[in-house]
Protein backbone atom coordinates (compact mmCIF):
# COMPACT_ATOMS: atom_id res chain seq x y z
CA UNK A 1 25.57 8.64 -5.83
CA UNK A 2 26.26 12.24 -6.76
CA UNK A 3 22.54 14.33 -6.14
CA UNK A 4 21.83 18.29 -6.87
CA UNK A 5 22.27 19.95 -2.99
CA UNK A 6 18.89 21.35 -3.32
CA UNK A 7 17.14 18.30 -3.82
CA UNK A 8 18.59 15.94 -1.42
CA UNK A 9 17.11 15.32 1.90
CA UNK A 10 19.76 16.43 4.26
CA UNK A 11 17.76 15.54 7.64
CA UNK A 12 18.57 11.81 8.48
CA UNK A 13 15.76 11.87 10.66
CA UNK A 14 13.26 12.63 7.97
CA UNK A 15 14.37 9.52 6.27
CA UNK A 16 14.13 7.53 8.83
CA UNK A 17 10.35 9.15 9.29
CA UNK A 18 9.83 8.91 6.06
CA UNK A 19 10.72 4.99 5.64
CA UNK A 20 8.35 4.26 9.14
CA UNK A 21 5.70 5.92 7.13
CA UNK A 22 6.04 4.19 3.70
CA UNK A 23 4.41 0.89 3.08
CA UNK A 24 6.31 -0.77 -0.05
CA UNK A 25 10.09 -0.90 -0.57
CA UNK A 26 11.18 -2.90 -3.15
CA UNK A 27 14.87 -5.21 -2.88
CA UNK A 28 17.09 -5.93 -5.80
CA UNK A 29 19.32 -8.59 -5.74
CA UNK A 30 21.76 -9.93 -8.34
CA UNK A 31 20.44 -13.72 -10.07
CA UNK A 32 22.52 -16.11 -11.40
CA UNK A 33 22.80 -14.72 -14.94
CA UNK A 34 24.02 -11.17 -13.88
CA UNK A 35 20.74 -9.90 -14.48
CA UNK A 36 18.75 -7.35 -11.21
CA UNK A 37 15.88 -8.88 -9.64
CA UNK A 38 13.51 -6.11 -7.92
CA UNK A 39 10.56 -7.44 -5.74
CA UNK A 40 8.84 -4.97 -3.66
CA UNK A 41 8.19 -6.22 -0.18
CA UNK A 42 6.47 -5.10 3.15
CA UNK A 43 9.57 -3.55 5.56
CA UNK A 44 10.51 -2.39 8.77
CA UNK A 45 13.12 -0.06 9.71
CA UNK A 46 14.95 -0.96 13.05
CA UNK A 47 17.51 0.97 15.27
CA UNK A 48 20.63 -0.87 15.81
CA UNK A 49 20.54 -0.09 19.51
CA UNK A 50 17.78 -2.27 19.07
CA UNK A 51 19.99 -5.58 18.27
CA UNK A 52 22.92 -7.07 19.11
CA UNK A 53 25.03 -6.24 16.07
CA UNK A 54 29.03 -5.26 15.42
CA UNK A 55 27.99 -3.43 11.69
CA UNK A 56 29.89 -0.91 11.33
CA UNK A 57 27.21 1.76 10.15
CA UNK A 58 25.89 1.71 12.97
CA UNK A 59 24.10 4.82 12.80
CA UNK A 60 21.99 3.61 9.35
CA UNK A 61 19.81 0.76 11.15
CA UNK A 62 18.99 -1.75 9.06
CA UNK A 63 15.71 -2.84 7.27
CA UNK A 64 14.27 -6.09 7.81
CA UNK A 65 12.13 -8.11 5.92
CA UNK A 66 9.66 -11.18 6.24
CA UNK A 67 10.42 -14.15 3.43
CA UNK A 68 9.15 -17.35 2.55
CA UNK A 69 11.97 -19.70 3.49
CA UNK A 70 12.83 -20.56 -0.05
CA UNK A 71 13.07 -18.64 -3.14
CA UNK A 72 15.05 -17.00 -5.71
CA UNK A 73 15.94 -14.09 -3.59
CA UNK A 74 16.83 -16.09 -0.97
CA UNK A 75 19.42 -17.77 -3.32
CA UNK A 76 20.69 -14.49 -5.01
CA UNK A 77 21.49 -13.07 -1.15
CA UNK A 78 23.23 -16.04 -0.28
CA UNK A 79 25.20 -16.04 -3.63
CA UNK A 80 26.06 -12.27 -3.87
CA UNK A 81 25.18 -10.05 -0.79
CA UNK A 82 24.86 -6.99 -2.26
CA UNK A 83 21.50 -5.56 -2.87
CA UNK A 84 19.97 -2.22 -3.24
CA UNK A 85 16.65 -1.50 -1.63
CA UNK A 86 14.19 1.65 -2.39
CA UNK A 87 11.36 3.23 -1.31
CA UNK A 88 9.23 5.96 -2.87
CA UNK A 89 6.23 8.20 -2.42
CA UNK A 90 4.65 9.33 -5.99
CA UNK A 91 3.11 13.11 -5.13
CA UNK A 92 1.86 14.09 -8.03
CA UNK A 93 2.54 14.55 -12.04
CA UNK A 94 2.66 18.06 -13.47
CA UNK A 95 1.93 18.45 -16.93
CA UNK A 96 3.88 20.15 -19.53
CA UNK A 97 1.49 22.86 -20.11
CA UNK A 98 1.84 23.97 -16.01
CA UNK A 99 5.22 25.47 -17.72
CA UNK A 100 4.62 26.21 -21.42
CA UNK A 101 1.77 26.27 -24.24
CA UNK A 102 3.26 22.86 -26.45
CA UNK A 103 6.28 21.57 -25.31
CA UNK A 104 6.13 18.50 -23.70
CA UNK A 105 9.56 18.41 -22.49
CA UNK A 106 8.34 20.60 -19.74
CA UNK A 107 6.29 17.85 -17.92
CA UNK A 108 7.78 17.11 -14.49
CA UNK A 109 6.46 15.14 -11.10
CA UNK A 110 6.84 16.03 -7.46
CA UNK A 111 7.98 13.03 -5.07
CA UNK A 112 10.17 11.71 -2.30
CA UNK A 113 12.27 8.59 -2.87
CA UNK A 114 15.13 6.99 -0.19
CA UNK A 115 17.86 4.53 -1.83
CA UNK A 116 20.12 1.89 -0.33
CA UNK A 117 22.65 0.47 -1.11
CA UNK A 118 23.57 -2.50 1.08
CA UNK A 119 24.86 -5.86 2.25
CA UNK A 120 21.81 -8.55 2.73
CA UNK A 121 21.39 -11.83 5.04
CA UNK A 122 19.16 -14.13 6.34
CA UNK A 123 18.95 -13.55 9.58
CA UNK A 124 19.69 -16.33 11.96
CA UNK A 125 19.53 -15.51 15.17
CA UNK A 126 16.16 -16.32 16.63
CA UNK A 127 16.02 -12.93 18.93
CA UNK A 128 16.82 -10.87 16.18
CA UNK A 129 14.04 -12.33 14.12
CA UNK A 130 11.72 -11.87 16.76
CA UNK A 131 12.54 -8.30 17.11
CA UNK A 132 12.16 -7.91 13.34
CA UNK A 133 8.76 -9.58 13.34
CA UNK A 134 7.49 -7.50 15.76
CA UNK A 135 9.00 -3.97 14.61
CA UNK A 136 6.75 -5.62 11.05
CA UNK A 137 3.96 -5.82 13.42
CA UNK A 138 4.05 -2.68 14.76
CA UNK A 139 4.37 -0.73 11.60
CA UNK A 140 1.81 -2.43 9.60
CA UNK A 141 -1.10 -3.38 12.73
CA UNK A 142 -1.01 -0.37 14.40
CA UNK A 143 -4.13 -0.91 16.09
CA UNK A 144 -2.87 -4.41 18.44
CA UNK A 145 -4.78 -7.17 18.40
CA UNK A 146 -1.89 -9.20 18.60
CA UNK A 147 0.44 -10.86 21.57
CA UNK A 148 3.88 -10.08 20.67
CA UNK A 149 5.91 -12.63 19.09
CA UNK A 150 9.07 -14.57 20.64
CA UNK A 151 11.80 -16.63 19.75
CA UNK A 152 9.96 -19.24 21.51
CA UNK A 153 7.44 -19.25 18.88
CA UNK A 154 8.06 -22.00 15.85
CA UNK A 155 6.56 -19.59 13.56
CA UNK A 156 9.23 -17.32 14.12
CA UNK A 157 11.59 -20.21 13.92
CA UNK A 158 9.99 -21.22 10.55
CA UNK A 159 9.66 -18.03 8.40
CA UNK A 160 12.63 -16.19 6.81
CA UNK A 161 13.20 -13.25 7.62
CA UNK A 162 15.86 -10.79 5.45
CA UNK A 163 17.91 -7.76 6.52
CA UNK A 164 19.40 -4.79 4.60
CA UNK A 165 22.44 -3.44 6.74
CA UNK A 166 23.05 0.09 4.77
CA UNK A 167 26.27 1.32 3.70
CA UNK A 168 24.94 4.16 1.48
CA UNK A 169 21.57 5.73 2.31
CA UNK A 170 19.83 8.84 0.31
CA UNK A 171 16.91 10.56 0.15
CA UNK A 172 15.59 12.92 -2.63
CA UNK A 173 12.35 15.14 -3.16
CA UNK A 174 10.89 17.52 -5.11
CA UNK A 175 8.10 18.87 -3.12
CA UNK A 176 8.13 23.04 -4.47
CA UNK A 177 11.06 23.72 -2.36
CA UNK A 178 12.94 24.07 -5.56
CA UNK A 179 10.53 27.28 -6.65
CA UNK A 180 10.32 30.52 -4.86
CA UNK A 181 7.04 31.46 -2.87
CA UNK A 182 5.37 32.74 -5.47
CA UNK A 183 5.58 30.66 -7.85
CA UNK A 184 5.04 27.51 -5.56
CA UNK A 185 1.26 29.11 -4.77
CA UNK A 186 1.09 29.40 -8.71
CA UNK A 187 2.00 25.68 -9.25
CA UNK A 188 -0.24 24.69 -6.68
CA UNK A 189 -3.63 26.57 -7.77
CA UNK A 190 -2.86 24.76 -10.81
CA UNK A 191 -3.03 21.60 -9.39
CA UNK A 192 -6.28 22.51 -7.51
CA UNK A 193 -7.40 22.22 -11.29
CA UNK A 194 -6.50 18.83 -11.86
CA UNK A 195 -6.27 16.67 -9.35
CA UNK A 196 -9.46 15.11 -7.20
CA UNK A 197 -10.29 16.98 -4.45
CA UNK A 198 -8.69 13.75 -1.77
CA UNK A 199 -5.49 14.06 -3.57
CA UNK A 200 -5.18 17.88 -3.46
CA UNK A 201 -5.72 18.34 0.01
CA UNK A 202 -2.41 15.85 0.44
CA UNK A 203 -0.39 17.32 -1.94
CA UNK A 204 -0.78 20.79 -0.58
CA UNK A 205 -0.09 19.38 2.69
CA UNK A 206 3.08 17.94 1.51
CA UNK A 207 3.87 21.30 -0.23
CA UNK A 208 3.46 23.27 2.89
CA UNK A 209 0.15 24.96 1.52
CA UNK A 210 -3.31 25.07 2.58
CA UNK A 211 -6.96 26.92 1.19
CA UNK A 212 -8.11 29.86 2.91
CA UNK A 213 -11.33 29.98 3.99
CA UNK A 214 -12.28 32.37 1.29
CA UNK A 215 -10.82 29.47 -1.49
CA UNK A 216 -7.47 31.15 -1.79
CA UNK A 217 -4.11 29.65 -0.63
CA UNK A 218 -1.37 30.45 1.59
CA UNK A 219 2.14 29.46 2.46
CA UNK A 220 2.47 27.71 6.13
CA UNK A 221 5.59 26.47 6.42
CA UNK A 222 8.38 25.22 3.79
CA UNK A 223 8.29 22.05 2.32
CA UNK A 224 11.46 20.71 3.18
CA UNK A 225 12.48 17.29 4.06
């Protein structure tokens, strides 16, 4: 996958942050009929260090997965293994008028989006479910309330539980890092004007931008990824 330098995310480590953060990936697998099958699905991101594993991207992790036992995913991985699984972050939309009077080719939208591509299995090893499980646990119950779950457990013996071993990962954004300072502070009192005042006070976050107390804006760091 061939991406313009200047809007790729270079830092593997942002990924990486930027996967822990994200709630909803969605997995495409291959049915019977040659035809993609995309489901989105709740995720974890796990260092291999973490597992007993002999992959040989090593560095990539993997993402796991919780399943129902049975299904039609479950059948496509076990028929074809390779999948592609992405996650995105929607920032905000600008409209074609940001950038001229009537042409509506102009419109554009600011995000941040990671794709895999990657071989898929359902994992068998009780232990390494387990650790999935909980890694699941810990991203999406922060908070505890939980006892930790083991491979002694026969719920973790009874649900599925899918992994994504990466062999290409990427991450893009456009976030204003693309436009020069000025402009970028242009762009974003525009947005000021549109969007509610919850969503601005993210997106100027995100853009490395925040109001003044005297309702102007200023540049605190660049938005790169």
């Amino acid at each position: 996958m061939q991406l313009i330098p200047k809007l790729e995310i270079k830092s593997f480590s942002n990924i990486i942050n930027f996967l822990n953060e994200e709630k909803v990936g969605r997995v495409a697998s291959i049915d019977e009929n040659g035809y993609p099958q995309i489901i989105p699905m709740n995720f974890a991101y796990v260092k291999n260090n973490q597992i007993d594993t002999q992959s040989d991207t090593k560095n990539f992790g993997s993402i796991y997965m919780h399943s129902y036992p049975i299904g039609e995913k479950i059948q496509n991985i076990k028929r074809n293994s390779k999948v592609g699984f992405e996650v995105d972050s929607y920032v905000c939309f600008l409209p074609s008028y940001y950038f001229h009077p009537t042409d509506a080719s102009q419109a554009d939208t600011l995000y941040i989006s990671v794709v895999i591509k990657g071989t898929a299995s359902v994992v068998q090893n009780i232990d390494e479910k387990a650790i999935a499980l909980n890694a699941l646990m810990k991203k999406y119950q922060k908070e505890g309330g939980y006892e930790p779950l083991s491979s002694k457990m026969g719920s973790v013996r009874e649900v599925a539980v899918l992994k994504v071993v990466p062999v290409d990962l990427r991450g893009k954004y456009k976030i204003g890092q693309h436009w020069i300072p000025r402009y970028r502070l242009k762009m974003a009192g525009n947005i000021i004007g549109r969007e509610s005042e919850t969503d601005v006070k993210r997106i100027l976050e995100i853009m490395g931008i925040e109001m003044t107390e005297d309702g102007g804006l200023k540049i605190i760091k660049e938005p790169t990824m």
